[in-house]
Protein backbone atom coordinates (compact mmCIF):
# COMPACT_ATOMS: atom_id res chain seq x y z
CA UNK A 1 20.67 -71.53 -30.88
CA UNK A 2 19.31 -68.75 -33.03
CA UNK A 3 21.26 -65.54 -31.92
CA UNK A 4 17.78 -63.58 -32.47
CA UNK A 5 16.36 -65.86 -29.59
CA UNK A 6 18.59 -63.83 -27.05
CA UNK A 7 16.47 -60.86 -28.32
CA UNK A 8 12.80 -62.43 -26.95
CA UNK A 9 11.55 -62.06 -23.64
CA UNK A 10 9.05 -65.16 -23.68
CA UNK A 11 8.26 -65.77 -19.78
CA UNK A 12 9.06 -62.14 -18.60
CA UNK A 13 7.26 -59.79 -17.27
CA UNK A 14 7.23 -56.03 -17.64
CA UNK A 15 6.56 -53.22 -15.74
CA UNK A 16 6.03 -49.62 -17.81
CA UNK A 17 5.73 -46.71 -15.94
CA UNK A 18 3.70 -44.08 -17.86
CA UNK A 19 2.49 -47.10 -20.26
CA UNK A 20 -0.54 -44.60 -21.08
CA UNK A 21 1.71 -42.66 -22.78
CA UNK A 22 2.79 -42.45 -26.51
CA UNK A 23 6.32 -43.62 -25.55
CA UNK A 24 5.28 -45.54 -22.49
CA UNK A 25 2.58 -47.16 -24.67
CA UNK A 26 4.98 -47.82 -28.27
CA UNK A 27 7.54 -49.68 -25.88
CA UNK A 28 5.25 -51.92 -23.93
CA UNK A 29 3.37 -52.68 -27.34
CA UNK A 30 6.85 -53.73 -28.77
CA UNK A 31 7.82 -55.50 -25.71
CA UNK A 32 4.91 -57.63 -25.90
CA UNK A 33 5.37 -58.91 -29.48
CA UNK A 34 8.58 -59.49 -27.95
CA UNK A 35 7.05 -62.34 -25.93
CA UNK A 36 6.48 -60.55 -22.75
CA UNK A 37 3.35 -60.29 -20.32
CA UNK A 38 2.30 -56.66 -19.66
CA UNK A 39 1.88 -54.25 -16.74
CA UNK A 40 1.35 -50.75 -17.62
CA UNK A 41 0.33 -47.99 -14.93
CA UNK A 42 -0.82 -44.00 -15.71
CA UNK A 43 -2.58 -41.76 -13.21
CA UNK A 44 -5.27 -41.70 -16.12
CA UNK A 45 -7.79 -44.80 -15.95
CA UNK A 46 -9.09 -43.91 -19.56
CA UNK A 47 -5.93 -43.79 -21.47
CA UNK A 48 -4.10 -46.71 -19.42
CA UNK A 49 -7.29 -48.95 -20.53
CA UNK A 50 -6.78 -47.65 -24.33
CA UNK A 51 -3.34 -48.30 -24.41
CA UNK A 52 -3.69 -52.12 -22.58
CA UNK A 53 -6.15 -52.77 -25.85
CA UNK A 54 -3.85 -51.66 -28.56
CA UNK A 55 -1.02 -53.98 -26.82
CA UNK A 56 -2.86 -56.89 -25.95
CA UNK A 57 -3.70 -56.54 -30.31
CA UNK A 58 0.09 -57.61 -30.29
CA UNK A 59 -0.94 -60.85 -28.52
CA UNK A 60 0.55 -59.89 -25.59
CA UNK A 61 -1.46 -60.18 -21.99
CA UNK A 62 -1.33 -56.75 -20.14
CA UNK A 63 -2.63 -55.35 -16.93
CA UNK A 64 -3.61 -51.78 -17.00
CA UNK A 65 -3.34 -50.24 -13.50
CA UNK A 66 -4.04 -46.64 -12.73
CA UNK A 67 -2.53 -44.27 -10.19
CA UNK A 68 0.14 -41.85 -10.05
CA UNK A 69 3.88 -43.25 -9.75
CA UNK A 70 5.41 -40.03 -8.41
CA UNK A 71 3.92 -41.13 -4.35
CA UNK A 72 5.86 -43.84 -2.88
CA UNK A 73 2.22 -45.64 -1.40
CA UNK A 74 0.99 -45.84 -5.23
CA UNK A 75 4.44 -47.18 -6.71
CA UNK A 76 4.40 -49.87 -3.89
CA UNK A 77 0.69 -50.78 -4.63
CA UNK A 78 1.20 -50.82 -8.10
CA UNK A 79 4.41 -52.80 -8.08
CA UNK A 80 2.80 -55.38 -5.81
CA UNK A 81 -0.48 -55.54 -7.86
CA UNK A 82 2.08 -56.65 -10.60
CA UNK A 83 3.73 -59.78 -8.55
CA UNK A 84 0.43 -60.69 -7.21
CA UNK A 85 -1.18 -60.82 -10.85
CA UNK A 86 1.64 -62.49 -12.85
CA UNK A 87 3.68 -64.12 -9.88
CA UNK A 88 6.93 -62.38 -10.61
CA UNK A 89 8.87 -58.80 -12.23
CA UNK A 90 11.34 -59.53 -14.32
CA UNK A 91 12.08 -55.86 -15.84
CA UNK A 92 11.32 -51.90 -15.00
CA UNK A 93 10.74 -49.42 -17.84
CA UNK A 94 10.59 -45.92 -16.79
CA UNK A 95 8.09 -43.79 -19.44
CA UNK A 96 6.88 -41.72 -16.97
CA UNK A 97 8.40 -37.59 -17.72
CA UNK A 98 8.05 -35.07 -19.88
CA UNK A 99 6.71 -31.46 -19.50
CA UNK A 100 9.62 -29.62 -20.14
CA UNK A 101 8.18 -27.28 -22.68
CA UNK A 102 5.06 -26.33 -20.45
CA UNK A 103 7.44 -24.64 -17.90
CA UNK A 104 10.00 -22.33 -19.60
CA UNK A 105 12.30 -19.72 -17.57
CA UNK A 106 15.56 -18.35 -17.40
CA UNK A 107 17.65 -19.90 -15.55
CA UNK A 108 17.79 -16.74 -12.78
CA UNK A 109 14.03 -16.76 -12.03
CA UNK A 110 13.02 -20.33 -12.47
CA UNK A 111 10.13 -20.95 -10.01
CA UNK A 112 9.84 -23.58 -7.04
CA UNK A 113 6.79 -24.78 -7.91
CA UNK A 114 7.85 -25.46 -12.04
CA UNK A 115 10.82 -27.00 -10.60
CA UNK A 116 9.69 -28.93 -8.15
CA UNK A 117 6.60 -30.08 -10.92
CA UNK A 118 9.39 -31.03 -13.08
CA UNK A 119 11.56 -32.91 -10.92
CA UNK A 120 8.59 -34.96 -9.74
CA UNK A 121 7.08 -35.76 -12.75
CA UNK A 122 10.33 -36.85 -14.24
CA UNK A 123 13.25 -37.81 -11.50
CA UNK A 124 11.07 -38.91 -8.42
CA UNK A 125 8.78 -40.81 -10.72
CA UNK A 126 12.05 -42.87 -12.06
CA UNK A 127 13.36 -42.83 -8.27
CA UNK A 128 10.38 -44.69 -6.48
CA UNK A 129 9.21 -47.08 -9.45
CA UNK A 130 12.95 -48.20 -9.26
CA UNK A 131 13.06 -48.29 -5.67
CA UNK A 132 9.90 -51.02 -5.34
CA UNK A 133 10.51 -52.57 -8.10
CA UNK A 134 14.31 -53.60 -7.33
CA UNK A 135 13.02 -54.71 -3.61
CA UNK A 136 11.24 -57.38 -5.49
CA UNK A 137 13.51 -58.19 -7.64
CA UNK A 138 16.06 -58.47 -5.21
CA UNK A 139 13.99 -60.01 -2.86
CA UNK A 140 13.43 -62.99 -5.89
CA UNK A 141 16.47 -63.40 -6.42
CA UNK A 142 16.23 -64.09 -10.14
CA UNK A 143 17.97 -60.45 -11.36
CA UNK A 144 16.02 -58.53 -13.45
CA UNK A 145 16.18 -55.08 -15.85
CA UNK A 146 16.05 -51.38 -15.37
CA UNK A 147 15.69 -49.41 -18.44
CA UNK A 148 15.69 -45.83 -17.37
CA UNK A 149 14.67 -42.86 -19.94
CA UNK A 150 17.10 -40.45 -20.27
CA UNK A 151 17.43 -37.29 -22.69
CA UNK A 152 20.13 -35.93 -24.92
CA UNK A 153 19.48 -32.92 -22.43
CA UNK A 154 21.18 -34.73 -19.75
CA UNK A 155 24.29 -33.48 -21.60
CA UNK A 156 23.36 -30.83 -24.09
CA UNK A 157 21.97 -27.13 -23.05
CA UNK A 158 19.62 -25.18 -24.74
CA UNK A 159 19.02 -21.30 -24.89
CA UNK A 160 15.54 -22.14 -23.80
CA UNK A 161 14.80 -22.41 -20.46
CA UNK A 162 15.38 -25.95 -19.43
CA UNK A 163 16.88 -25.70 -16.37
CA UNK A 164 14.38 -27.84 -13.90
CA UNK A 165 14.21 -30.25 -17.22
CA UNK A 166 18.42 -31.27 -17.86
CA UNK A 167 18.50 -31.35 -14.14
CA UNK A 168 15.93 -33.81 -14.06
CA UNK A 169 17.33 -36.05 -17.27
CA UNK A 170 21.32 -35.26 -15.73
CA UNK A 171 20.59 -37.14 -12.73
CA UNK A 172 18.45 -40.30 -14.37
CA UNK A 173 21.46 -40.65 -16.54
CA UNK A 174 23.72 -40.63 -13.09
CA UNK A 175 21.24 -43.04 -11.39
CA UNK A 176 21.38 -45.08 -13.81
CA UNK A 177 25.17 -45.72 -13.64
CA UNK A 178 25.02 -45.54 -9.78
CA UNK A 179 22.14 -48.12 -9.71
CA UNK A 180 23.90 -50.43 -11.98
CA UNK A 181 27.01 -49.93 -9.62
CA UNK A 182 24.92 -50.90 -6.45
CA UNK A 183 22.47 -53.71 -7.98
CA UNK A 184 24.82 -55.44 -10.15
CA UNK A 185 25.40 -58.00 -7.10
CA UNK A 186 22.07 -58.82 -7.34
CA UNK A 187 22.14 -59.54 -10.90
CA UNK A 188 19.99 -56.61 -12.34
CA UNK A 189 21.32 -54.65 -14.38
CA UNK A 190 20.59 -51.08 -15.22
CA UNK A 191 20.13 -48.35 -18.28
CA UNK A 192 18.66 -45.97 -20.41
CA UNK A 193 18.18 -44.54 -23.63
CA UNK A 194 18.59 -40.44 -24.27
CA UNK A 195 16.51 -39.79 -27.40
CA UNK A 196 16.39 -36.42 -28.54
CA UNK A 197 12.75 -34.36 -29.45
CA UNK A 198 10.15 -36.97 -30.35
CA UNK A 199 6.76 -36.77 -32.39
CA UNK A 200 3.90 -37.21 -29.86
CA UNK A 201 0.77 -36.04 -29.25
CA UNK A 202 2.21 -34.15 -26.36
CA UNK A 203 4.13 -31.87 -28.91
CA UNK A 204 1.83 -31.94 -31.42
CA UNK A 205 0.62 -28.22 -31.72
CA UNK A 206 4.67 -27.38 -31.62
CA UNK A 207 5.66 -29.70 -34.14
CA UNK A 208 2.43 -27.64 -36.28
CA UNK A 209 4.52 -24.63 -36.44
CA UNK A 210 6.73 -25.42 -39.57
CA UNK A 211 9.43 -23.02 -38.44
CA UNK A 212 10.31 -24.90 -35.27
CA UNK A 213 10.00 -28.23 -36.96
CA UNK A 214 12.61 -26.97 -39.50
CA UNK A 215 14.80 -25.57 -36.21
CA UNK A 216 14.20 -29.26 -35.08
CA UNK A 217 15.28 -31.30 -38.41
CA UNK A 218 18.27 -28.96 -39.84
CA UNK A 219 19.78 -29.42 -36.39
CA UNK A 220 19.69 -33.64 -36.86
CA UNK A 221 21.70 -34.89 -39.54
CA UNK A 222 19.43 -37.68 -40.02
CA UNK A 223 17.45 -34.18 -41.24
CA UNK A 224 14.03 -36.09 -39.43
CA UNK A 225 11.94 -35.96 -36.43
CA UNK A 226 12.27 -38.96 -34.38
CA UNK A 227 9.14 -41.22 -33.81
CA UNK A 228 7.86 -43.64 -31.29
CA UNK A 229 9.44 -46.45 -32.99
CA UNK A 230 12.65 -45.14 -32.80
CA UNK A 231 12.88 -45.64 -29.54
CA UNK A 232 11.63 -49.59 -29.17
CA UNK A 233 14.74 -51.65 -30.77
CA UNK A 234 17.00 -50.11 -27.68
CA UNK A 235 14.52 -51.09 -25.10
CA UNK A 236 14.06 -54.44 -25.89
CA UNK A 237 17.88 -54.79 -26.24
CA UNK A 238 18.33 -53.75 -22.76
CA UNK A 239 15.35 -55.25 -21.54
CA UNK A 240 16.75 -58.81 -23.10
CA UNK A 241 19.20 -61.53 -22.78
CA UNK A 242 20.86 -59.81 -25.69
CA UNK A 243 22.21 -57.23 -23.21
CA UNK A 244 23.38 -59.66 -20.13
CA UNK A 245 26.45 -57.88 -20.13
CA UNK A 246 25.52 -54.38 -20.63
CA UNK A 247 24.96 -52.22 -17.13
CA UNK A 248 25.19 -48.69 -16.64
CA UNK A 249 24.95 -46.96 -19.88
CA UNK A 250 23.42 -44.55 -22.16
CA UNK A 251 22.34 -44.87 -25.38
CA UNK A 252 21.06 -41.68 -27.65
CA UNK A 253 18.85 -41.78 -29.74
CA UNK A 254 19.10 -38.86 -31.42
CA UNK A 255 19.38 -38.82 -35.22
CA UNK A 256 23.70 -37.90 -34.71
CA UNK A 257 22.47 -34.41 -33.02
CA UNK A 258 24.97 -35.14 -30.27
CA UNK A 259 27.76 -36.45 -32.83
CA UNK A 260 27.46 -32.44 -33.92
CA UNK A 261 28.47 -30.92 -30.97
């Protein structure tokens, strides 16, 4: 057997939360040339149908599905639509997060309503996707794959007002030990990548400023911005047979920022 076979996911199917997205949408793109058939939900109709066309150019089949993963009636609908289309879930990617730099405060006077906007969009989003989707896996019986998404500010500050944001990213990184812990018995297995700042369209308009992308890049010793396709080789690791072993960790993706401190 070719050891790069362990690396295809031919006969899978995957679920990506927040597949509208740039990351959401550069992972499920990837995992479909991987072999796999597509789900992707976002709350936006318009850019969940964009993104389904640019993966299925990858030959892969995907189902675009719109609604908003941070209400436990939409996760469940959305999970189910996914069984009842392609018969079965084999893995979980959770794209859906971000915001961080929309809602900066010190750490004294950070507001209920940021918080809570953060926590939703990023922690209960990854909480109820994981929630539905593991009741069907467990409830096939076949095991299956959680890949979480993390952040190097799960274990790095930042003078910047963050707090609602590490909060968010510390506990994914701590569910995502605690789920593999529980759900190993049912043979899923469980875990994330922590990338540092990305280049999206989402940070465009910072990334324009040439003094903060210079902040950015003399802090990485890879001296770049990380991209989109950074990101894909670790998710289809732990989203493969290449990874059968692997539950409960956290890889960063960072450029060695976190090697520095």
């Amino acid at each position: 057997m070719n050891p790069l076979d362990n690396f295809r996911l031919d006969g899978r199917v995957v679920f990506v939360s927040g597949g509208g997205g740039a990351i959401g949408s550069a992972i499920a793109t990837a995992l479909g040339a991987a072999g796999a058939d597509i789900a992707i939900a976002d709350i936006d109709q318009g850019r969940v149908d964009a993104a389904a066309e640019t993966i299925r150019k990858s030959g892969a089949r995907c189902l675009p599905l719109a609604g908003d993963i941070t209400k436990e009636a939409e996760a469940e609908r959305i999970v189910k639509a996914v069984v009842d289309h392609y018969g079965r879930l084999d893995i979980l990617v959770n794209a859906v997060g971000g915001g961080a730099g929309k809602v900066l405060f010190g750490a004294e006077n950070y507001p209920r309503d940021a918080w809570d906007w953060i926590m939703e969009l990023n922690l209960r989003s990854t909480l109820i996707a994981s929630q539905a989707a593991a009741r069907q896996m467990i409830a096939a019986g076949q095991g299956g794959r959680v890949v979480n998404i993390s952040s190097v500010r799960a274990q790095l500050g930042i003078d910047s007002g963050y707090s609602a944001y590490v909060a968010a990213k510390g506990a994914i990184s701590s569910l995502t030990r605690q789920w593999a812990t529980e759900w190993a018995k049912h043979g899923i297995t469980v875990n994330a990548i922590a990338p540092t700042f990305v280049d999206t369209p989402q940070v465009a308009t910072l990334l324009g400023d040439p003094d903060f992308k210079a902040g950015i890049v003399n802090r990485v010793p890879l001296r770049r911005i990380g991209e989109t396709s950074d990101l894909v080789g670790a998710v289809i690791f732990f989203a493969s047979a290449a990874s059968s072993f692997v539950t409960g960790q956290i890889l960063t993706i960072d450029g060695g920022l976190t090697a520095t401190q």
